[in-house]
Protein backbone atom coordinates (compact mmCIF):
# COMPACT_ATOMS: atom_id res chain seq x y z
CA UNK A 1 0.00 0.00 0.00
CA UNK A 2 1.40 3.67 -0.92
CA UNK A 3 -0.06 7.01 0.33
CA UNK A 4 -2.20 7.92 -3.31
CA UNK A 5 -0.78 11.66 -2.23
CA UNK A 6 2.42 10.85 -2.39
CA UNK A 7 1.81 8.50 -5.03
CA UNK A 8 0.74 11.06 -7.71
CA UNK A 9 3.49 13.53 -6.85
CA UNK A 10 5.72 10.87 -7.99
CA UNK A 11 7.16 11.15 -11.40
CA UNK A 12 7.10 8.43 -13.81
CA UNK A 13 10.70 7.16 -13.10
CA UNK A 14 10.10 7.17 -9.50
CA UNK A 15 7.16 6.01 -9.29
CA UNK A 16 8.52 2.94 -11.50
CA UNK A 17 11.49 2.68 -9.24
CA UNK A 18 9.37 2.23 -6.19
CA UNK A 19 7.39 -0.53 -8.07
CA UNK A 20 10.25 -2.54 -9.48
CA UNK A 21 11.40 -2.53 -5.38
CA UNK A 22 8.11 -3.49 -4.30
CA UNK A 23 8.36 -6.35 -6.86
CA UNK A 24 11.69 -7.23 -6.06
CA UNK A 25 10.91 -7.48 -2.52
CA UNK A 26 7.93 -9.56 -3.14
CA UNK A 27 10.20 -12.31 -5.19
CA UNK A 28 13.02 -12.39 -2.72
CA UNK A 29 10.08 -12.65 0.34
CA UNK A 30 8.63 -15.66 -1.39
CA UNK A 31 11.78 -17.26 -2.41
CA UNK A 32 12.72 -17.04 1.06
CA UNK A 33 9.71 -18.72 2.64
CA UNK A 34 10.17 -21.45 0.06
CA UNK A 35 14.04 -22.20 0.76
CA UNK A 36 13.38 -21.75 4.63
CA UNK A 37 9.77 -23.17 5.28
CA UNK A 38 11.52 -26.83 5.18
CA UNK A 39 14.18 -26.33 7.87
CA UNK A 40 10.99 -24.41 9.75
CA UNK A 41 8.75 -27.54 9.11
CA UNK A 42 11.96 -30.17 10.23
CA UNK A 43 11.97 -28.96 13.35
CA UNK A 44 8.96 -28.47 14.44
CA UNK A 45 8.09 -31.95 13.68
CA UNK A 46 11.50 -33.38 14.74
CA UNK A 47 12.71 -31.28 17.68
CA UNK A 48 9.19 -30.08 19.16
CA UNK A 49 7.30 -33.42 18.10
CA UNK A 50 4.39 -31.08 16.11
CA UNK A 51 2.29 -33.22 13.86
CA UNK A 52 1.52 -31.78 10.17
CA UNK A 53 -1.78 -32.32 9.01
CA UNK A 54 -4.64 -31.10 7.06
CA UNK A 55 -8.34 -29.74 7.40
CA UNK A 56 -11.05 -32.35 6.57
CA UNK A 57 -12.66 -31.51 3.43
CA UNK A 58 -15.84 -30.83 5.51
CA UNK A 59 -14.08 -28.73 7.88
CA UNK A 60 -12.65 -26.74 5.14
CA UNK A 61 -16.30 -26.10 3.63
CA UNK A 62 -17.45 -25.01 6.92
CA UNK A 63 -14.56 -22.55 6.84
CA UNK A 64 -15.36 -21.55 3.44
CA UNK A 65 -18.85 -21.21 4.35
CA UNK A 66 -18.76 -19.47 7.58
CA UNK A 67 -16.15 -16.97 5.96
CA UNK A 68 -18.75 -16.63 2.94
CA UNK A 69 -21.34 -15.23 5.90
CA UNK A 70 -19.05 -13.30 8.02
CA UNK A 71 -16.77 -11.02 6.12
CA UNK A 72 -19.55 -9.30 3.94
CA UNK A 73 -21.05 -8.33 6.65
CA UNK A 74 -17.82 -7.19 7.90
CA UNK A 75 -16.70 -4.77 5.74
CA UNK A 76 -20.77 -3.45 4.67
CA UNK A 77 -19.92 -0.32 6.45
CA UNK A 78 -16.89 0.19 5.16
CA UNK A 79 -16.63 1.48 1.75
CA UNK A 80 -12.61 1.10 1.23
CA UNK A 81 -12.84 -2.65 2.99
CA UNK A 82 -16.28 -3.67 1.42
CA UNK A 83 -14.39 -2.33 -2.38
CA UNK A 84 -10.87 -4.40 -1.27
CA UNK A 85 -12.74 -7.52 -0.60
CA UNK A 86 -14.64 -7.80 -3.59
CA UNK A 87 -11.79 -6.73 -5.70
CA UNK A 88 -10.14 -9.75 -3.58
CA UNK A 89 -12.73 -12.43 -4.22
CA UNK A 90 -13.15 -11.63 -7.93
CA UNK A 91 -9.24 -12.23 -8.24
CA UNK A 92 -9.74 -15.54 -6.56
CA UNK A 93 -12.65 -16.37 -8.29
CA UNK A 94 -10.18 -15.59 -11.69
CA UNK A 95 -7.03 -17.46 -10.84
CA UNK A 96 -8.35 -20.17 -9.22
CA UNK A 97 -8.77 -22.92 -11.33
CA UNK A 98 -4.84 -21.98 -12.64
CA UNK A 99 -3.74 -22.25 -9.87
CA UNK A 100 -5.06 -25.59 -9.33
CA UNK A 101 -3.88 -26.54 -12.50
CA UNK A 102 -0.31 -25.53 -12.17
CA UNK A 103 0.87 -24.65 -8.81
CA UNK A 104 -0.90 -27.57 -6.84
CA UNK A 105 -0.46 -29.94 -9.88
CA UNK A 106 3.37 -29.58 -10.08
CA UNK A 107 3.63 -29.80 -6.03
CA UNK A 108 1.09 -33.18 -6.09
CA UNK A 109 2.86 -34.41 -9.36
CA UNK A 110 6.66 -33.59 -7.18
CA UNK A 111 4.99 -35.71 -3.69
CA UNK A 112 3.77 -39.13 -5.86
């Protein structure tokens, strides 16, 4: 997020200077969870004894479905939340099935 006041006094090269940082930052932040998440995961489950598992299908619906109920109502009287949530849902609604097709298919195809 950026102040839109500072924002627009930006020039062109800056303000494409502060977005090639951003997106720089956002690579090197997910390529770090992905090299360290593993040594994270190892000792948890080795060291502290922690047990990895995964939601029920039902249980995940339930989630889905509770979440479904309560945020709308949520952000209604909020005009900035109520516009960053649906913006939010549309681009899940968009990129799901990709990434279901790609992402999770080259992670299940990498675990068989």
């Amino acid at each position: 997020m950026f102040n839109k006041k500072v924002w627009d006094s930006l020039g062109p090269s800056e303000q494409n200077i502060v977005q090639t940082a951003a997106r720089a930052e956002l690579l090197h932040s997910q390529a770090e969870v992905t090299a360290n998440d593993p040594d994270a995961l190892k000792l948890l489950t080795t060291t502290h004894g922690v047990q990895l598992r995964s939601f029920p299908d039902e249980i995940l619906r339930a989630m889905r479905k509770a979440a479904g109920e309560i945020i709308p109502a949520a952000v209604e009287s909020d005009p900035m939340s109520k516009k960053v949530w649906q913006s939010y849902s549309a681009f899940q609604a968009r990129v799901l099935n990709r990434g279901l097709l790609t992402d999770g298919a080259v992670w299940r195809m990498r675990s068989i």
